[in-house]
Protein backbone atom coordinates (compact mmCIF):
# COMPACT_ATOMS: atom_id res chain seq x y z
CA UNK A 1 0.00 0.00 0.00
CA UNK A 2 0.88 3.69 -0.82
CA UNK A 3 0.15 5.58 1.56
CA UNK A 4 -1.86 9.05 0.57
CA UNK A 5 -3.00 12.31 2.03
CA UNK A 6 -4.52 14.11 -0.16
CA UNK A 7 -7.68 15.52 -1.27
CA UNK A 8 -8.93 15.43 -4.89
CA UNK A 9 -11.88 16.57 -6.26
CA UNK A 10 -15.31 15.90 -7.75
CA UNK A 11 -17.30 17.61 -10.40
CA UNK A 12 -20.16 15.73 -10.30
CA UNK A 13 -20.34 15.10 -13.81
CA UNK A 14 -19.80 10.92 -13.04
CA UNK A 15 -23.00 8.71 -14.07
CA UNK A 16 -23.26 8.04 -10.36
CA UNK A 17 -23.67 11.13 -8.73
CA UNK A 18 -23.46 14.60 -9.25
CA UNK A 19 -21.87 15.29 -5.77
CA UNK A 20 -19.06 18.25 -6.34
CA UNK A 21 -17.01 17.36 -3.07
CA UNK A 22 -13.35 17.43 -1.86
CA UNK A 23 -12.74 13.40 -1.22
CA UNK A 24 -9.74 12.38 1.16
CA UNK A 25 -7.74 9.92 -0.42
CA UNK A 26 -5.44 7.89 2.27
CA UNK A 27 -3.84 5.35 0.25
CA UNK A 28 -3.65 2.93 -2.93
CA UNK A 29 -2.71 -0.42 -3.96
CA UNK A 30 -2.57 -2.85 -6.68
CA UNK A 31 -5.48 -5.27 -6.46
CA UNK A 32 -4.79 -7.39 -8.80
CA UNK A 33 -1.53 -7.83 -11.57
CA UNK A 34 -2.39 -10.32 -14.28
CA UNK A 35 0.87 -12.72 -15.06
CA UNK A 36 1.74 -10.86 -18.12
CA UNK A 37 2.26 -7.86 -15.66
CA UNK A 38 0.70 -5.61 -18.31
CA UNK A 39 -2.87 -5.28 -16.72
CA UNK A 40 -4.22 -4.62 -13.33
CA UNK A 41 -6.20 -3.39 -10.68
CA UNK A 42 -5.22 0.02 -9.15
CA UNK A 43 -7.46 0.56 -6.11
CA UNK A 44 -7.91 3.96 -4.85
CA UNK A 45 -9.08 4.10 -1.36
CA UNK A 46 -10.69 7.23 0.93
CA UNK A 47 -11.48 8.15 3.72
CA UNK A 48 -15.66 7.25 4.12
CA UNK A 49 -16.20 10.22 6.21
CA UNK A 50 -15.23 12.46 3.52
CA UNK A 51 -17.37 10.47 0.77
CA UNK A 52 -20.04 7.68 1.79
CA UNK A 53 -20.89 6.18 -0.99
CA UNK A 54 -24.04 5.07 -0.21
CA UNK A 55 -25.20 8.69 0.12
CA UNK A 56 -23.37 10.43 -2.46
CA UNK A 57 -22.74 7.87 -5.20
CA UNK A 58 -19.86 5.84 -6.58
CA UNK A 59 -17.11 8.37 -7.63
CA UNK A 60 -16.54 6.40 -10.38
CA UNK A 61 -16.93 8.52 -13.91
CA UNK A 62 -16.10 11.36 -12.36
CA UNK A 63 -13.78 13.15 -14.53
CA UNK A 64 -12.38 15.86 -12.51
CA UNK A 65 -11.36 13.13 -10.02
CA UNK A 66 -9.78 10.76 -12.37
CA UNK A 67 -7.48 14.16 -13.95
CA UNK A 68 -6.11 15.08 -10.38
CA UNK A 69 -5.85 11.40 -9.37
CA UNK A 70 -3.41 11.42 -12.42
CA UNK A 71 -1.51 14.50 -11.99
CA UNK A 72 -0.74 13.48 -8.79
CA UNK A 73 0.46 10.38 -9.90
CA UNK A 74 2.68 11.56 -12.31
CA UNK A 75 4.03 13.83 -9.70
CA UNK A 76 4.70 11.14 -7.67
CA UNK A 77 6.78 9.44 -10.66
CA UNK A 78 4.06 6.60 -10.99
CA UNK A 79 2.69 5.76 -14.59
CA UNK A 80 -0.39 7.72 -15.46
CA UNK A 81 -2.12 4.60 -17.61
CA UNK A 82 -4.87 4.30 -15.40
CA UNK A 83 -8.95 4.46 -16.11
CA UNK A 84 -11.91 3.68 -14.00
CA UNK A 85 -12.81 0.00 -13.97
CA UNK A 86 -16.10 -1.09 -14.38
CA UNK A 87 -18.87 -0.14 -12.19
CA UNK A 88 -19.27 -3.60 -10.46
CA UNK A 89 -15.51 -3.20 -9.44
CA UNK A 90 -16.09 0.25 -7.52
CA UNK A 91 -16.30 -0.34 -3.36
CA UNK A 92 -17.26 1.40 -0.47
CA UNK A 93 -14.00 3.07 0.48
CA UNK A 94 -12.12 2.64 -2.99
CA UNK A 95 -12.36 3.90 -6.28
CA UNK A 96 -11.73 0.64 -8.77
CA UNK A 97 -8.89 1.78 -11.70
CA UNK A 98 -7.59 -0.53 -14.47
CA UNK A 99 -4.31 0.27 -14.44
CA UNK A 100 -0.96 -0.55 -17.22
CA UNK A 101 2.32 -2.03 -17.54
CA UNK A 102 3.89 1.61 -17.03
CA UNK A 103 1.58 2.09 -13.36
CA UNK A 104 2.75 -1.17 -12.69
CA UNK A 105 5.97 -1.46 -13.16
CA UNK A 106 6.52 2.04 -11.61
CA UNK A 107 4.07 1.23 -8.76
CA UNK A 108 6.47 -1.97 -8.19
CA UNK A 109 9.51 -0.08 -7.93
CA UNK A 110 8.42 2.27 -5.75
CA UNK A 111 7.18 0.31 -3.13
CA UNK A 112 9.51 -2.82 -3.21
CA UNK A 113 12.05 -2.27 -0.18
């Protein structure tokens, strides 16, 4: 895990809500890593007092979000090929990414001690 604090943004222009909101990220992680190591599962997770889901909708579509999510990634030196997952992926504290062979491999080097 990669340890975040940082707040991004909504715009509320997602197909799940329409919540404009500063959202508390605290962390994320790879998921999943296929074997080919060129496909995965980013998961983004935040803080549920900042964004409860089950009031405010999935984040998930949310393209203000998914911009700063990725400028802060590349800021952080991690790959920036990352998109939102499908919906059934999203969870209550995490946003669901698919994520590439440059996240990964970046995301890998980062946090291997």
């Amino acid at each position: 895990m990669f340890a975040v604090d940082k707040s991004f943004n909504t715009s509320g222009n997602g197909y799940w809500s329409r919540a404009v909101k500063s959202v508390k990220v605290t962390g994320f992680d790879l998921g999943y890593v296929n074997d080919e190591v060129d496909f995965g599962e980013l998961c983004v997770y935040f803080d549920t007092a900042s964004w409860d889901v089950n009031r405010l909708g999935l984040i998930y579509t949310d393209k203000q979000f998914l911009a700063e999510l990725k400028t802060f990634l590349a800021e952080q030196g991690f790959g920036t090929d990352v998109s939102y997952s499908e919906q059934g992926m999203q969870g209550e504290e995490y946003v669901s990414l698919d994520c590439g062979p440059e996240f990964i491999k970046s995301f890998q080097q980062q946090t291997t001690v």
